[in-house]
PDB file of N, CA and C in Angstrom:
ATOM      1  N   UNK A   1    -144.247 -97.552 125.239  1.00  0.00           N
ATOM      2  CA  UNK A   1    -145.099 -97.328 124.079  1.00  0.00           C
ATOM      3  C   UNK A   1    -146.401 -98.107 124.263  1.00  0.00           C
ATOM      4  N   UNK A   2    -147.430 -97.721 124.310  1.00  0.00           N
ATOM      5  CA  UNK A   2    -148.856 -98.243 124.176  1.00  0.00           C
ATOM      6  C   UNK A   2    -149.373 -98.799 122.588  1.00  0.00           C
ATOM      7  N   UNK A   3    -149.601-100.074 122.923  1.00  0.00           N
ATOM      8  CA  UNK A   3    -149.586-101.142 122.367  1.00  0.00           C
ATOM      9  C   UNK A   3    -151.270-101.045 121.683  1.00  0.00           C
ATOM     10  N   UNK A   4    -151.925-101.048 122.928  1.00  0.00           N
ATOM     11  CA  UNK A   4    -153.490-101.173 122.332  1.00  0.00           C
ATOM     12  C   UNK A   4    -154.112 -99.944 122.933  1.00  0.00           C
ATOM     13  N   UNK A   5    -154.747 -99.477 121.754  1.00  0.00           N
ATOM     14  CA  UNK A   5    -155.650 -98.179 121.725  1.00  0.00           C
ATOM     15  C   UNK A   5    -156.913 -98.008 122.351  1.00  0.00           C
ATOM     16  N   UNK A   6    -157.651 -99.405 122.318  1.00  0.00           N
ATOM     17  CA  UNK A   6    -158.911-100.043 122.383  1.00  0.00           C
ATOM     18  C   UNK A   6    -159.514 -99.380 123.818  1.00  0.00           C
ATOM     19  N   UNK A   7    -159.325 -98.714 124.320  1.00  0.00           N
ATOM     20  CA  UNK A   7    -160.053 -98.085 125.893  1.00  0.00           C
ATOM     21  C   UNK A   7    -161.252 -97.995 125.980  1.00  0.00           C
ATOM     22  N   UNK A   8    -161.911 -98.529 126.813  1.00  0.00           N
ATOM     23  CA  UNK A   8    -162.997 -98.691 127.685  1.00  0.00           C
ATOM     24  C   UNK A   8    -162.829 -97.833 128.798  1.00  0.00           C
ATOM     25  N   UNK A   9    -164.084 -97.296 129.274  1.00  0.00           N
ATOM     26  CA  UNK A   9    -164.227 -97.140 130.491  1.00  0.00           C
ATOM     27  C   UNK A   9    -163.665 -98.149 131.835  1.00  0.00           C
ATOM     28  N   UNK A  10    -163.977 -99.147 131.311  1.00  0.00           N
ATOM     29  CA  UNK A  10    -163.597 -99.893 132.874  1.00  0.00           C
ATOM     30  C   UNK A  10    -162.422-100.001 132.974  1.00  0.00           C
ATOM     31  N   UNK A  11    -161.350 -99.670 131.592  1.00  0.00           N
ATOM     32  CA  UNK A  11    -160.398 -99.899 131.921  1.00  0.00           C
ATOM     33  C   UNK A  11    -159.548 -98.135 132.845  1.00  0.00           C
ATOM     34  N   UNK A  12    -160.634 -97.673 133.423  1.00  0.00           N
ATOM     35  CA  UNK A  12    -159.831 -96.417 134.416  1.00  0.00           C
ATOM     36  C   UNK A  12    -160.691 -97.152 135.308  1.00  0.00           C
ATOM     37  N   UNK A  13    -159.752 -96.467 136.724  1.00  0.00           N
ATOM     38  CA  UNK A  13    -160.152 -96.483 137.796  1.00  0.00           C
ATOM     39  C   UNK A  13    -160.806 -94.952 138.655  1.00  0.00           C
ATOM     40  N   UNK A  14    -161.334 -94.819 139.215  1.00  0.00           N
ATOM     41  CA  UNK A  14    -161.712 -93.098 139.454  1.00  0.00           C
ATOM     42  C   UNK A  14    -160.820 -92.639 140.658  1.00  0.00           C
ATOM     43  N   UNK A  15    -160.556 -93.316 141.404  1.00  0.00           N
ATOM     44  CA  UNK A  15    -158.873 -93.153 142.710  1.00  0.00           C
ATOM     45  C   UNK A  15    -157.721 -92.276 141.714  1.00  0.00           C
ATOM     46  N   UNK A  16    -157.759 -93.425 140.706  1.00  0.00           N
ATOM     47  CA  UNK A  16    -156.431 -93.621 139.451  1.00  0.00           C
ATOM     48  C   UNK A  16    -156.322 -91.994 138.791  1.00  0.00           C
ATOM     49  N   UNK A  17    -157.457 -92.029 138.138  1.00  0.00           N
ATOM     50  CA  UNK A  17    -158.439 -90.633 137.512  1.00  0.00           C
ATOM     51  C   UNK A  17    -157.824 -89.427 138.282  1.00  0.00           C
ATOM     52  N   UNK A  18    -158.453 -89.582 139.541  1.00  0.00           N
ATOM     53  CA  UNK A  18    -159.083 -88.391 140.234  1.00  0.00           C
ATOM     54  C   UNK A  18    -157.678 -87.737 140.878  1.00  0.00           C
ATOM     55  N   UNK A  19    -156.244 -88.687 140.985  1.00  0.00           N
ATOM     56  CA  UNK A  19    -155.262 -88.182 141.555  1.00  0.00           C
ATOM     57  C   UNK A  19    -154.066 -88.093 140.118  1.00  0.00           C
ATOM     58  N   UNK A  20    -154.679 -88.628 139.174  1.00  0.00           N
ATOM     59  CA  UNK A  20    -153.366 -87.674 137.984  1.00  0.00           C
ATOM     60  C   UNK A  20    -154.133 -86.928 136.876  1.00  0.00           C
ATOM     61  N   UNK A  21    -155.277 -86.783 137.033  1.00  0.00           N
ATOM     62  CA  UNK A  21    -156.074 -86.113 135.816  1.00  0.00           C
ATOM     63  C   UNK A  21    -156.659 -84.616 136.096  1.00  0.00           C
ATOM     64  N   UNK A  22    -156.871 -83.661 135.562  1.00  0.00           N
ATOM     65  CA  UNK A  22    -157.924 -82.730 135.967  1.00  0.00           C
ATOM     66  C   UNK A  22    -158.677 -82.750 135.009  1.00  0.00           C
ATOM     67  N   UNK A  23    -160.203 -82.161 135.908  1.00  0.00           N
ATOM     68  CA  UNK A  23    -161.169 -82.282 135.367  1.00  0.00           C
ATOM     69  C   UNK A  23    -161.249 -81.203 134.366  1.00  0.00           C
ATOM     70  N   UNK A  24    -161.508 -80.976 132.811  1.00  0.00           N
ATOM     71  CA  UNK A  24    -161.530 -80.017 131.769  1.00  0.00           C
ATOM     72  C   UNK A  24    -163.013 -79.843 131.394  1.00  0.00           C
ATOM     73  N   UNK A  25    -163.410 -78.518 131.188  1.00  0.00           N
ATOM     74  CA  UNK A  25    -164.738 -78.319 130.729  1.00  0.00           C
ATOM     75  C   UNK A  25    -164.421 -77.309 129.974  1.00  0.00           C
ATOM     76  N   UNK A  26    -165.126 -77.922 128.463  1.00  0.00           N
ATOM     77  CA  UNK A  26    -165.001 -76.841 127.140  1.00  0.00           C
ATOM     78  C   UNK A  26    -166.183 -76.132 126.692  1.00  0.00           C
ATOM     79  N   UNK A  27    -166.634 -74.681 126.831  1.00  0.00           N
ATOM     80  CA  UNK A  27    -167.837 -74.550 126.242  1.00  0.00           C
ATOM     81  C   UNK A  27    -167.515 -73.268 125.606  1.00  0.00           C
ATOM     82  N   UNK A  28    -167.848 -73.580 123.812  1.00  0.00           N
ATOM     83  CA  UNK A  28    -167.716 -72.618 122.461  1.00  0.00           C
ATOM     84  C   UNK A  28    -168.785 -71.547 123.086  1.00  0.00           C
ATOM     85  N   UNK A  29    -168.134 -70.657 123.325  1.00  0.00           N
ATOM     86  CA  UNK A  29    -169.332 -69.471 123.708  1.00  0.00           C
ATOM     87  C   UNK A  29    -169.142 -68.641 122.220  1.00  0.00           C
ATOM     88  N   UNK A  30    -170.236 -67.359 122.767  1.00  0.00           N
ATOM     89  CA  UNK A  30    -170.504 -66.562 121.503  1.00  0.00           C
ATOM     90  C   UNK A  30    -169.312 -65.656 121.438  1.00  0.00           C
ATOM     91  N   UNK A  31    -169.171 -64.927 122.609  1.00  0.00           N
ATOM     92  CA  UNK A  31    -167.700 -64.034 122.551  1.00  0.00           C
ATOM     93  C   UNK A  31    -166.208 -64.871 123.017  1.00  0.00           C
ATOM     94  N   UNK A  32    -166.413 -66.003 123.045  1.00  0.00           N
ATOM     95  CA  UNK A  32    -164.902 -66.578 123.008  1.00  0.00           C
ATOM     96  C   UNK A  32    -164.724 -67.640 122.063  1.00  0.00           C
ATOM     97  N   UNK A  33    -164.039 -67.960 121.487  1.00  0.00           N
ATOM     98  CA  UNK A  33    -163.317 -68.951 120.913  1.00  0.00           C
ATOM     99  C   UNK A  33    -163.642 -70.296 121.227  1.00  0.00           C
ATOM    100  N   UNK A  34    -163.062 -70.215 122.802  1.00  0.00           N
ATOM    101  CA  UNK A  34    -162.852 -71.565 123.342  1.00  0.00           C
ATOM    102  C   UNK A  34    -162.929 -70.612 125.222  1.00  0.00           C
ATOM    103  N   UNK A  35    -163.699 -71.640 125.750  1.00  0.00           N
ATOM    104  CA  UNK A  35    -163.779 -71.421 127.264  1.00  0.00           C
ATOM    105  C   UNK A  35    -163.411 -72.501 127.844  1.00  0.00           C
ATOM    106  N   UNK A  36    -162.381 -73.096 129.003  1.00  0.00           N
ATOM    107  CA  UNK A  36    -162.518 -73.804 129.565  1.00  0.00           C
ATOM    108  C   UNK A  36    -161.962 -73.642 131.321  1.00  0.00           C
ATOM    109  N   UNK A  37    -162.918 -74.586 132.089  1.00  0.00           N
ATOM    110  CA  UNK A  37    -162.804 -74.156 133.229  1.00  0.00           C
ATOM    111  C   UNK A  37    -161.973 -75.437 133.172  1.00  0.00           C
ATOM    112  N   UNK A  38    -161.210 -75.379 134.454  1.00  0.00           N
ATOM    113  CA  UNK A  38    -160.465 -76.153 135.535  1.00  0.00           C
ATOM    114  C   UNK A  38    -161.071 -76.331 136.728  1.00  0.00           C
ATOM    115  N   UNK A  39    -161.634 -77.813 136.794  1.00  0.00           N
ATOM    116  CA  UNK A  39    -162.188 -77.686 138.539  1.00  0.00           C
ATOM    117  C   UNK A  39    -161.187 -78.111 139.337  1.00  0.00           C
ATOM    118  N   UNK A  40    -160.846 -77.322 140.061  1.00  0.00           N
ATOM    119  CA  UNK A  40    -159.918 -77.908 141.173  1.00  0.00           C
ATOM    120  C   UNK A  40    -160.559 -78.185 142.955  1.00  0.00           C
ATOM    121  N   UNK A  41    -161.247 -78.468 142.874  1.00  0.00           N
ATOM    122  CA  UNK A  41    -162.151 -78.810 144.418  1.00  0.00           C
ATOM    123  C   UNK A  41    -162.820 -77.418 144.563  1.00  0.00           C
ATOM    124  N   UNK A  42    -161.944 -76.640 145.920  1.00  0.00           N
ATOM    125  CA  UNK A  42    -162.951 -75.402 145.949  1.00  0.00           C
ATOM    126  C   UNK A  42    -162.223 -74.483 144.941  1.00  0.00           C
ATOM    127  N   UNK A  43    -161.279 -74.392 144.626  1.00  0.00           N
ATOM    128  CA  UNK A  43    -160.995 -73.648 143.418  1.00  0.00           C
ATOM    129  C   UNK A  43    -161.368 -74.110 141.821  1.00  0.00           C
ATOM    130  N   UNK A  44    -161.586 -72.694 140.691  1.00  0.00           N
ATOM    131  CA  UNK A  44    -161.926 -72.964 139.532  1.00  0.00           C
ATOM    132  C   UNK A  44    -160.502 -71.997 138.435  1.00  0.00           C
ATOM    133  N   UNK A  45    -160.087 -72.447 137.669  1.00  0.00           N
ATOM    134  CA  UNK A  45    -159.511 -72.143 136.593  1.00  0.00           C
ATOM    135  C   UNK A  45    -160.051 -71.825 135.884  1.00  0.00           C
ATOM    136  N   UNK A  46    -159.693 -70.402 134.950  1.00  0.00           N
ATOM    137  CA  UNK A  46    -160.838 -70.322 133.679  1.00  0.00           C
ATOM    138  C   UNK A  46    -159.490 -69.927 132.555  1.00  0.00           C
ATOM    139  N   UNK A  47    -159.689 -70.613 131.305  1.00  0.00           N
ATOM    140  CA  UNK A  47    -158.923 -70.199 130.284  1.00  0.00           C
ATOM    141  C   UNK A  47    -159.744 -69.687 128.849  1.00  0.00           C
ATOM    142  N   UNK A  48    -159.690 -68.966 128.465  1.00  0.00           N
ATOM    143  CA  UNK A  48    -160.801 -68.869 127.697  1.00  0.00           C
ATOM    144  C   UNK A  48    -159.702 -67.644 126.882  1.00  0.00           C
ATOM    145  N   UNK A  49    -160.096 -67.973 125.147  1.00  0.00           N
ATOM    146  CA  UNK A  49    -159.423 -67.017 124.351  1.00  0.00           C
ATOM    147  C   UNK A  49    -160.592 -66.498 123.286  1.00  0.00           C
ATOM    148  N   UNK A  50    -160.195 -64.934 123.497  1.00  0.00           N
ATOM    149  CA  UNK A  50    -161.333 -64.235 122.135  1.00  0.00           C
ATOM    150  C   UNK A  50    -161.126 -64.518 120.706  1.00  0.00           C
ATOM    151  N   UNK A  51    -161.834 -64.310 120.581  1.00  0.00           N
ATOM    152  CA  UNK A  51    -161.895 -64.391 118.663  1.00  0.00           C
ATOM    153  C   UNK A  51    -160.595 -63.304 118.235  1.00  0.00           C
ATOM    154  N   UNK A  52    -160.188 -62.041 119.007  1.00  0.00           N
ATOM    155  CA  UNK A  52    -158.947 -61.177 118.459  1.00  0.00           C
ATOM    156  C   UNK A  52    -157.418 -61.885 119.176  1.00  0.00           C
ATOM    157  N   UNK A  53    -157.962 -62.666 119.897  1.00  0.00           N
ATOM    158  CA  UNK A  53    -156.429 -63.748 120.380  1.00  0.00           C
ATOM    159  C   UNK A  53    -156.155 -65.031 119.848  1.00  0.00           C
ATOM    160  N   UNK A  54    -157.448 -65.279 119.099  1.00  0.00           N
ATOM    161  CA  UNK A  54    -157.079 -66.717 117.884  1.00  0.00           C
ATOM    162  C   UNK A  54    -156.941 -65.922 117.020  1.00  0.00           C
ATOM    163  N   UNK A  55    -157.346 -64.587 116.539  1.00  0.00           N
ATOM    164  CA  UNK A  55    -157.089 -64.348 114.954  1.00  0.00           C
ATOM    165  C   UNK A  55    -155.223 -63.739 115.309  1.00  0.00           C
ATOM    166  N   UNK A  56    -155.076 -63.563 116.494  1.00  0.00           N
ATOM    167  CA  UNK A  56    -153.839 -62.760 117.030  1.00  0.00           C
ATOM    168  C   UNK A  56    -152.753 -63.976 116.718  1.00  0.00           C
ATOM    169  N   UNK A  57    -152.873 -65.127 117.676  1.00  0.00           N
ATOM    170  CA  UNK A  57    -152.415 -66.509 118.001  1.00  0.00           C
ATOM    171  C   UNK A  57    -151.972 -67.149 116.674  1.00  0.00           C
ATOM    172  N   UNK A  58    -153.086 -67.284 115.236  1.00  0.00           N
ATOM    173  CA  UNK A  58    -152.924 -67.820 114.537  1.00  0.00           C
ATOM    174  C   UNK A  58    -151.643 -66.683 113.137  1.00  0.00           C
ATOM    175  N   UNK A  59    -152.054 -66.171 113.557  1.00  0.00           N
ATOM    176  CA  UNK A  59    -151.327 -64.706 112.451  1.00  0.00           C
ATOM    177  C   UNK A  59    -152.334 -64.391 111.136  1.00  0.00           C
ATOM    178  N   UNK A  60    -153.647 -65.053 111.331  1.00  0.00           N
ATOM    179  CA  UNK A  60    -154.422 -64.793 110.082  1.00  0.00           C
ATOM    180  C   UNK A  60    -154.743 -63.122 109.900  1.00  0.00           C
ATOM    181  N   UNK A  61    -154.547 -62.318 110.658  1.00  0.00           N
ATOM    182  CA  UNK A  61    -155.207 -60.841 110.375  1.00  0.00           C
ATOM    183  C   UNK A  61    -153.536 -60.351 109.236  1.00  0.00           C
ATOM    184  N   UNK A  62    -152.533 -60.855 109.938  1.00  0.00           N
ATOM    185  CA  UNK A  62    -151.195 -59.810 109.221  1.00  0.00           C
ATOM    186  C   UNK A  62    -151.369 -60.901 107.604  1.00  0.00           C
ATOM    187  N   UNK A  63    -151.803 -62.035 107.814  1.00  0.00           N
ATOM    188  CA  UNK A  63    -152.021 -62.897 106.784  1.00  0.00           C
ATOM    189  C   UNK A  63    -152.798 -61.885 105.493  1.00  0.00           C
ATOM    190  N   UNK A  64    -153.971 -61.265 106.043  1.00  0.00           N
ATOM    191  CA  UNK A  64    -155.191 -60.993 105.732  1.00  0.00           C
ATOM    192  C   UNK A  64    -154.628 -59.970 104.731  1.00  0.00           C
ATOM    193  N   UNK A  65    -153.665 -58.639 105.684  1.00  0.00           N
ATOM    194  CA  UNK A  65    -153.491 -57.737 105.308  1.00  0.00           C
ATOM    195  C   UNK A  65    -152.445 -57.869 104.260  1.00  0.00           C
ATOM    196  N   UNK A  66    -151.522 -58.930 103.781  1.00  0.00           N
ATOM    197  CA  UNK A  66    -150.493 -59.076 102.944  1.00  0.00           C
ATOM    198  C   UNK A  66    -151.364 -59.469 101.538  1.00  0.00           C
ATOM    199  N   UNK A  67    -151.942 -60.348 101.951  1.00  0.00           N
ATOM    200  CA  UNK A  67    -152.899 -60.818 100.734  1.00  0.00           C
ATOM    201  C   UNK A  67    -153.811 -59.605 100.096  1.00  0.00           C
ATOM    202  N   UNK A  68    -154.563 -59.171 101.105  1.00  0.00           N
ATOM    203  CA  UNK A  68    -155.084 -57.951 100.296  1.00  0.00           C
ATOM    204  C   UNK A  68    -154.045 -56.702  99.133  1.00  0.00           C
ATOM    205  N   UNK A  69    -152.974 -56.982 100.138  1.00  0.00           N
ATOM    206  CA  UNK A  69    -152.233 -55.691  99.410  1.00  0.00           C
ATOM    207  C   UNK A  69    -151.539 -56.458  97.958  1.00  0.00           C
ATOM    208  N   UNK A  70    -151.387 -57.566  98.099  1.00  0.00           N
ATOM    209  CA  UNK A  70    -150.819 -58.236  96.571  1.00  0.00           C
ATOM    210  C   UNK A  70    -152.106 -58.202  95.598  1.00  0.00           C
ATOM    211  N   UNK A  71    -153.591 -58.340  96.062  1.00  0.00           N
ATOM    212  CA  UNK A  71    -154.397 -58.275  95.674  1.00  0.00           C
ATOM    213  C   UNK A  71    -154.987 -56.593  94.756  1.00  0.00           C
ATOM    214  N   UNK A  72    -153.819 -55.825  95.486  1.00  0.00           N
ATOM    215  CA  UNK A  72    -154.110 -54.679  95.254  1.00  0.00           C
ATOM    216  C   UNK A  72    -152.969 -53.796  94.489  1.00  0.00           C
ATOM    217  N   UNK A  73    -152.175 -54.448  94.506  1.00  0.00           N
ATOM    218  CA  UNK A  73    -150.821 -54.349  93.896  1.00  0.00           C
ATOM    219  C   UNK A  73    -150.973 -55.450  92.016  1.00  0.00           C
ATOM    220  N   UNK A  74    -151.994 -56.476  92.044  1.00  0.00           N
ATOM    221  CA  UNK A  74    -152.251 -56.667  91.041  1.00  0.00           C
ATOM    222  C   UNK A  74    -153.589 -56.382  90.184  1.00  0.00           C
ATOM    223  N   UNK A  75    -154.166 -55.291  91.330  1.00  0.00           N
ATOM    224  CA  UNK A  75    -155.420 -55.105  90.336  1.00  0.00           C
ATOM    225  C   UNK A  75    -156.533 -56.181  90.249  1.00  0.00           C
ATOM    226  N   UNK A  76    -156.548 -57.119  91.267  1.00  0.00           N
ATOM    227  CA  UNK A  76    -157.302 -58.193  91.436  1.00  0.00           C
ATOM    228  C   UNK A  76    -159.113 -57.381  92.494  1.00  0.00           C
ATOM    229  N   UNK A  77    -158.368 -56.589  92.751  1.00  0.00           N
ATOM    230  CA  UNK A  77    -159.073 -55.713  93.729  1.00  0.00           C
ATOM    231  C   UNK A  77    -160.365 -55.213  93.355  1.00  0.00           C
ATOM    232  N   UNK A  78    -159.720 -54.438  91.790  1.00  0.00           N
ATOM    233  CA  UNK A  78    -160.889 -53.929  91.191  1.00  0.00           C
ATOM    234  C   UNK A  78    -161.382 -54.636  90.140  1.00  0.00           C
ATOM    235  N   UNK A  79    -161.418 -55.713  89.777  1.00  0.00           N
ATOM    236  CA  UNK A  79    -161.841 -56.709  89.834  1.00  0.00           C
ATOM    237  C   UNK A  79    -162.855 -57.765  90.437  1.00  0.00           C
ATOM    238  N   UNK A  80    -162.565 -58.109  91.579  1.00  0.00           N
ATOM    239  CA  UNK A  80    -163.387 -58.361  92.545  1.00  0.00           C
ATOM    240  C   UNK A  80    -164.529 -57.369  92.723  1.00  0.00           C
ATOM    241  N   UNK A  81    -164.431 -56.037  93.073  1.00  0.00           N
ATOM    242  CA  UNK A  81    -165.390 -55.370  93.443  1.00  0.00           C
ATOM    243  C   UNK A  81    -166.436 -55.037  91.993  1.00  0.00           C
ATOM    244  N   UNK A  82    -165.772 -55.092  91.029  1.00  0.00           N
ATOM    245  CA  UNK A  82    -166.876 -55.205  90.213  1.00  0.00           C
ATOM    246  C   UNK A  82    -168.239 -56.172  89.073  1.00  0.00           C
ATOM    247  N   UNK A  83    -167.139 -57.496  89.497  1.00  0.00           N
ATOM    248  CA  UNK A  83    -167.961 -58.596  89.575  1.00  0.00           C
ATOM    249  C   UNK A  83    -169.443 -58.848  90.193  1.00  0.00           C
ATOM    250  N   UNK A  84    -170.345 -58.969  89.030  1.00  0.00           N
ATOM    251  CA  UNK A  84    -171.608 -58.849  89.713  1.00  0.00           C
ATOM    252  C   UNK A  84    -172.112 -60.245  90.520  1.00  0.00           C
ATOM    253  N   UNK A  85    -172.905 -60.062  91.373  1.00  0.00           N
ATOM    254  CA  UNK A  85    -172.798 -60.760  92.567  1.00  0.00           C
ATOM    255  C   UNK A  85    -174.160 -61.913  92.291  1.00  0.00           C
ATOM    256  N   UNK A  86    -174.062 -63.251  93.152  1.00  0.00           N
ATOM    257  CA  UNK A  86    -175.112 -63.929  92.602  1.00  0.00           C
ATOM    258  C   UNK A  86    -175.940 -64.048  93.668  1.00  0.00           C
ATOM    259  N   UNK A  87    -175.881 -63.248  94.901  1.00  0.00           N
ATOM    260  CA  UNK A  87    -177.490 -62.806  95.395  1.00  0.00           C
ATOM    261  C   UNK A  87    -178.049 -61.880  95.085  1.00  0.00           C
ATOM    262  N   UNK A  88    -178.996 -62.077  94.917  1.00  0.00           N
ATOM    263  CA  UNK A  88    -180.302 -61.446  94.154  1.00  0.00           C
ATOM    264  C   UNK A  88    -181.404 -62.160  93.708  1.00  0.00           C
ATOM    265  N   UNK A  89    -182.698 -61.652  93.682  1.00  0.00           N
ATOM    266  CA  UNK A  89    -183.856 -62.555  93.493  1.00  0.00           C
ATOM    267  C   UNK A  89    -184.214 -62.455  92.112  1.00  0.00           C
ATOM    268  N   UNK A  90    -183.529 -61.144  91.436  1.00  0.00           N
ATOM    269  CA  UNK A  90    -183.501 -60.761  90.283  1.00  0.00           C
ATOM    270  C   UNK A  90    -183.450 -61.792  88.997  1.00  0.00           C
ATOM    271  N   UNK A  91    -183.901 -62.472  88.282  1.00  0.00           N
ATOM    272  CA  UNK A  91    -183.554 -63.666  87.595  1.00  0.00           C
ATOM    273  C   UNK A  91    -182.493 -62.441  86.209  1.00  0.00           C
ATOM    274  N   UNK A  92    -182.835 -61.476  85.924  1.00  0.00           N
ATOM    275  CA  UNK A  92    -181.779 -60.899  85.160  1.00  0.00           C
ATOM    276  C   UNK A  92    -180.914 -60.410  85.687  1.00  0.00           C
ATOM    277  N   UNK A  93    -180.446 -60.631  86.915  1.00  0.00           N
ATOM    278  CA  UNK A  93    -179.517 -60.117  87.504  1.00  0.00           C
ATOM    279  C   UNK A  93    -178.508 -61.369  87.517  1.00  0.00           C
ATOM    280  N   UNK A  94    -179.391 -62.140  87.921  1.00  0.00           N
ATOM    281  CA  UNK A  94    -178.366 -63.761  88.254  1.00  0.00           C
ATOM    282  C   UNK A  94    -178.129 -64.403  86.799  1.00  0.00           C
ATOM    283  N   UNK A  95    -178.696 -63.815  85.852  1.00  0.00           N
ATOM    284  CA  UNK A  95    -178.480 -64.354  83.957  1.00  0.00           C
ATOM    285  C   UNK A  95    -176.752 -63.417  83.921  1.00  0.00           C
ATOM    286  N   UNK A  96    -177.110 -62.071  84.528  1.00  0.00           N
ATOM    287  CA  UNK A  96    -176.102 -61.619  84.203  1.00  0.00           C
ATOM    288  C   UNK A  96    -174.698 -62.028  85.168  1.00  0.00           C
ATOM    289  N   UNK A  97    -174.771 -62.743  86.166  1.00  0.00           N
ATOM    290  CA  UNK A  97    -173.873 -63.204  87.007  1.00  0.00           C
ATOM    291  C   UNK A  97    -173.315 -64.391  86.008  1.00  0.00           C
ATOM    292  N   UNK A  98    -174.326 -65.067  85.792  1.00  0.00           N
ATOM    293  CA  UNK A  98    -173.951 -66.470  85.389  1.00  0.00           C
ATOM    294  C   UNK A  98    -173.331 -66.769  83.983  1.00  0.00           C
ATOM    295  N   UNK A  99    -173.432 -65.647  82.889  1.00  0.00           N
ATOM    296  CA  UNK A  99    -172.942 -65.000  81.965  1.00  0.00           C
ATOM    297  C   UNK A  99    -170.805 -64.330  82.112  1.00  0.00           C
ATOM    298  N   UNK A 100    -171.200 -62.991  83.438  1.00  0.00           N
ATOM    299  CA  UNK A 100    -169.865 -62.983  83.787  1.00  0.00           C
ATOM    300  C   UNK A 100    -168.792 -64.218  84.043  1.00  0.00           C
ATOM    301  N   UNK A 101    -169.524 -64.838  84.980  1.00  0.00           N
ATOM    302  CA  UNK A 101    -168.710 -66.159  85.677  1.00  0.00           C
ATOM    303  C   UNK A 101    -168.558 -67.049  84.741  1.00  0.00           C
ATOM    304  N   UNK A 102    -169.285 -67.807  84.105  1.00  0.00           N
ATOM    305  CA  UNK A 102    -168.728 -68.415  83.078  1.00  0.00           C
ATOM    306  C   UNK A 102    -167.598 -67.766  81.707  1.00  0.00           C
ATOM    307  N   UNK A 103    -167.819 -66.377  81.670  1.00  0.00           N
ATOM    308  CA  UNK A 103    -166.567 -66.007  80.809  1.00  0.00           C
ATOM    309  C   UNK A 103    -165.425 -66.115  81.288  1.00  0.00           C
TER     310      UNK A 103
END
């Protein structure tokens, strides 16, 4: 069990490092999630997951679709869609938002 948390740099060695660690590189791209390479000398690793394999991974889409349908099964639905909305530059538009929402 590790006692003290406190790590410094000096406390690695790069020998130490370089023969039980691999090197990880993370970069948030636009069409992935998460990218990361593996350098392995002359070889490279790439792991990288899309935005439909985290929404897949996490279960938020079957999430999505249960909620909507209770949403729709209580009439919350039409509801929602007819709630007037508070963009707009309209100042009687946003009187009338701010009117709904507070009732």
């Amino acid at each position: 069990m590790i006692q003290n948390h406190d790590l410094t740099l000096q406390d690695f060695q790069y020998q130490e490092d370089e023969a039980l660690y691999t090197p990880t590189f993370i970069d948030p791209g636009r069409k992935s999630v998460f990218m990361a390479v593996i350098d392995l000398g002359d070889e490279h690793q790439v792991r990288e997951c899309s935005a439909a394999e985290y929404y897949h991974l996490t279960g938020s889409t079957p999430c999505q679709n249960k909620l909507q349908k209770m949403k729709d099964e209580a009439g919350i639905t039409t509801i929602e869609s007819s709630a007037t909305t508070k963009k707009t530059f309209k100042s009687t538009a946003y009187n009338n938002y701010a009117i709904y929402a507070l009732n």
